[in-house]
C-alpha atoms as a PDB file:
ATOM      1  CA  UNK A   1      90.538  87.553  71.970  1.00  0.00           C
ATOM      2  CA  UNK A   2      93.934  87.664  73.422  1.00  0.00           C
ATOM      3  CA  UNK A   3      92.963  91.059  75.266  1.00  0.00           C
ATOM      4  CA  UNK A   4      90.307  90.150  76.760  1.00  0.00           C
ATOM      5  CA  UNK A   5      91.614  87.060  78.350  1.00  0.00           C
ATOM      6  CA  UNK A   6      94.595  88.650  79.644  1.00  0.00           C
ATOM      7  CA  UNK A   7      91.806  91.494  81.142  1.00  0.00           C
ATOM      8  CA  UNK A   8      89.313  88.900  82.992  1.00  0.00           C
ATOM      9  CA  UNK A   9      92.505  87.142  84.325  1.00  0.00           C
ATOM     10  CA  UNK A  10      93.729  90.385  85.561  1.00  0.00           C
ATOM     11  CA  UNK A  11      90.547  91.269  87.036  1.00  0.00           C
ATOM     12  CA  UNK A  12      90.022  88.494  88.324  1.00  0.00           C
ATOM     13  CA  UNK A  13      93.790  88.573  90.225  1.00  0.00           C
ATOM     14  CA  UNK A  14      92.646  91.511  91.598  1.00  0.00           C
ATOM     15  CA  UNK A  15      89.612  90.629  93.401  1.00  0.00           C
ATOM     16  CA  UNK A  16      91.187  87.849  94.726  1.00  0.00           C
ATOM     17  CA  UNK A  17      94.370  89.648  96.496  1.00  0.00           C
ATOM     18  CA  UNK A  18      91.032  91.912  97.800  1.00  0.00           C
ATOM     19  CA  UNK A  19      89.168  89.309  98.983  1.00  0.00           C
ATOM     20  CA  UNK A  20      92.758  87.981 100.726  1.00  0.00           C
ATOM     21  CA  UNK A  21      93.497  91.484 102.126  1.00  0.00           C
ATOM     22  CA  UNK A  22      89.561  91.754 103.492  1.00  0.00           C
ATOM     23  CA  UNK A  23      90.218  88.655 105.507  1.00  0.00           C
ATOM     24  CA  UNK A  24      93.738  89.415 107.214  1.00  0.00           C
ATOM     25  CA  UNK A  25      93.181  90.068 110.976  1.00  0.00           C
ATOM     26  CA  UNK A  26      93.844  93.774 111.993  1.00  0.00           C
ATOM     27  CA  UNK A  27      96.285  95.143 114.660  1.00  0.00           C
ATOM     28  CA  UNK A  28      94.761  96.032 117.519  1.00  0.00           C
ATOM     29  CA  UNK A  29      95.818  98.922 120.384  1.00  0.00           C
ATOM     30  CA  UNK A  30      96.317  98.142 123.927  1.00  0.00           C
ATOM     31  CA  UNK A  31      96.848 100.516 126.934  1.00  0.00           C
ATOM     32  CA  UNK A  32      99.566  99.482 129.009  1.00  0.00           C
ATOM     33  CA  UNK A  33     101.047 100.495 132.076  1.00  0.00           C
ATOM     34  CA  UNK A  34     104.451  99.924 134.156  1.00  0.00           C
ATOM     35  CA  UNK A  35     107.168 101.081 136.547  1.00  0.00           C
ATOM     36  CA  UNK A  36     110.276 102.143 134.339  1.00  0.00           C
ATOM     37  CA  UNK A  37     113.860 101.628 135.828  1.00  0.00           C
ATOM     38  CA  UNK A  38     113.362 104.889 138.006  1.00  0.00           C
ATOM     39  CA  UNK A  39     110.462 104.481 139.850  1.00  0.00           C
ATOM     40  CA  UNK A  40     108.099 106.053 137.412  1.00  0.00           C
ATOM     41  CA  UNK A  41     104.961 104.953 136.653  1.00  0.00           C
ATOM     42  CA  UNK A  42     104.346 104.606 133.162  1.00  0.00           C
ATOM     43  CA  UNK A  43     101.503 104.925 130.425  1.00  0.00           C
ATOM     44  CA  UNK A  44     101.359 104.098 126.266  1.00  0.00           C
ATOM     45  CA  UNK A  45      99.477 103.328 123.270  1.00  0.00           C
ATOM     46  CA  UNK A  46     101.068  99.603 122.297  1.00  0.00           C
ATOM     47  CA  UNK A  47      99.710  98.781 118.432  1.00  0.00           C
ATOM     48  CA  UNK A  48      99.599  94.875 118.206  1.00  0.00           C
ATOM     49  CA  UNK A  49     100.619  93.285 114.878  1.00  0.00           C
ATOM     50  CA  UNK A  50      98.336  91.093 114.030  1.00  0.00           C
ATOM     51  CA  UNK A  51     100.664  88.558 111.860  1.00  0.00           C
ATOM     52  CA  UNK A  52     103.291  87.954 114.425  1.00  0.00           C
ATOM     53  CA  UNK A  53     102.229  89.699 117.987  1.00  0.00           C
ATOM     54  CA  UNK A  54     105.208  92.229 118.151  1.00  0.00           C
ATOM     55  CA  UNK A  55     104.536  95.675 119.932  1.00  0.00           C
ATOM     56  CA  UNK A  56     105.130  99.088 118.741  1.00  0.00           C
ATOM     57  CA  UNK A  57     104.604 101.704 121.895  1.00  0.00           C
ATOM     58  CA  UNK A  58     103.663 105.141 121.815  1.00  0.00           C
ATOM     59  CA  UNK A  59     102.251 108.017 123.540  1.00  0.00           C
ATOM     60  CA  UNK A  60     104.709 107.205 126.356  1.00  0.00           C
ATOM     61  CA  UNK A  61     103.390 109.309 129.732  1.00  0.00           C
ATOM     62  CA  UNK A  62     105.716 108.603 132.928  1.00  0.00           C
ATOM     63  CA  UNK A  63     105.361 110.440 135.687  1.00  0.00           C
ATOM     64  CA  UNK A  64     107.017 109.850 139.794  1.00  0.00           C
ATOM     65  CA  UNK A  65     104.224 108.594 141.974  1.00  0.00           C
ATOM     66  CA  UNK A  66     103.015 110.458 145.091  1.00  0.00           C
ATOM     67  CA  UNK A  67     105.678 110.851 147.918  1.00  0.00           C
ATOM     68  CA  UNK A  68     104.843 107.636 150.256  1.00  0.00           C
ATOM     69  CA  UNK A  69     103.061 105.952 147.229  1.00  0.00           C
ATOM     70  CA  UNK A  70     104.172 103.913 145.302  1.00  0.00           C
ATOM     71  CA  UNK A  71     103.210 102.017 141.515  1.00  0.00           C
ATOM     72  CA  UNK A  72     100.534  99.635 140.822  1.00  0.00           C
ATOM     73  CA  UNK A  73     101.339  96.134 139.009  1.00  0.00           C
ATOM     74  CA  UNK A  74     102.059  96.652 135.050  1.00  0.00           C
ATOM     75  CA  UNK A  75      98.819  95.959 133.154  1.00  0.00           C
ATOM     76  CA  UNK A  76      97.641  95.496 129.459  1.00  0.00           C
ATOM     77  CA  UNK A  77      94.343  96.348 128.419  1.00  0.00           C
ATOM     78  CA  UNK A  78      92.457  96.631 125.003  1.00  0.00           C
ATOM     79  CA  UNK A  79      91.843 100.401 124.227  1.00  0.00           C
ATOM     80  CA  UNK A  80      87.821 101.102 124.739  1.00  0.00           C
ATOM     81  CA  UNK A  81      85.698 101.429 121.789  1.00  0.00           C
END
């Protein structure tokens, strides 16, 4: 009898930590652009954390503008679906 209670209390410690994992918030991808310290204009992948909002970049792109042109304003935008 011992077994079996120790099973359904297992069991049933495992469908709640999935039910709590189902309902965490994902991270979510941005684009975002900006002028580095050289006059570049720059592009990346930023993956949001979804418990506490810090940014991991990648995909970094950077390239000098056109001669007489110069950057845009930095942006953030959610990637497209």
């Amino acid at each position: 009898m011992k077994g079996s209670r120790r099973g359904a209390l297992a069991a049933a410690a495992l469908v709640g930590a999935v039910l709590l994992t189902g309902c965490a918030k994902p991270d979510r991808s941005e684009i975002v652009t900006w002028t580095d310290e050289h006059g570049r204009a720059c592009t990346g992948v930023a993956i949001v954390d979804s418990e506490d909002g810090d940014r991991e970049v990648s995909s970094i792109d950077c390239d000098y503008p056109p001669e007489g042109k110069q950057p845009g304003r930095s942006t953030s935008a959610p990637l497209p679906d």
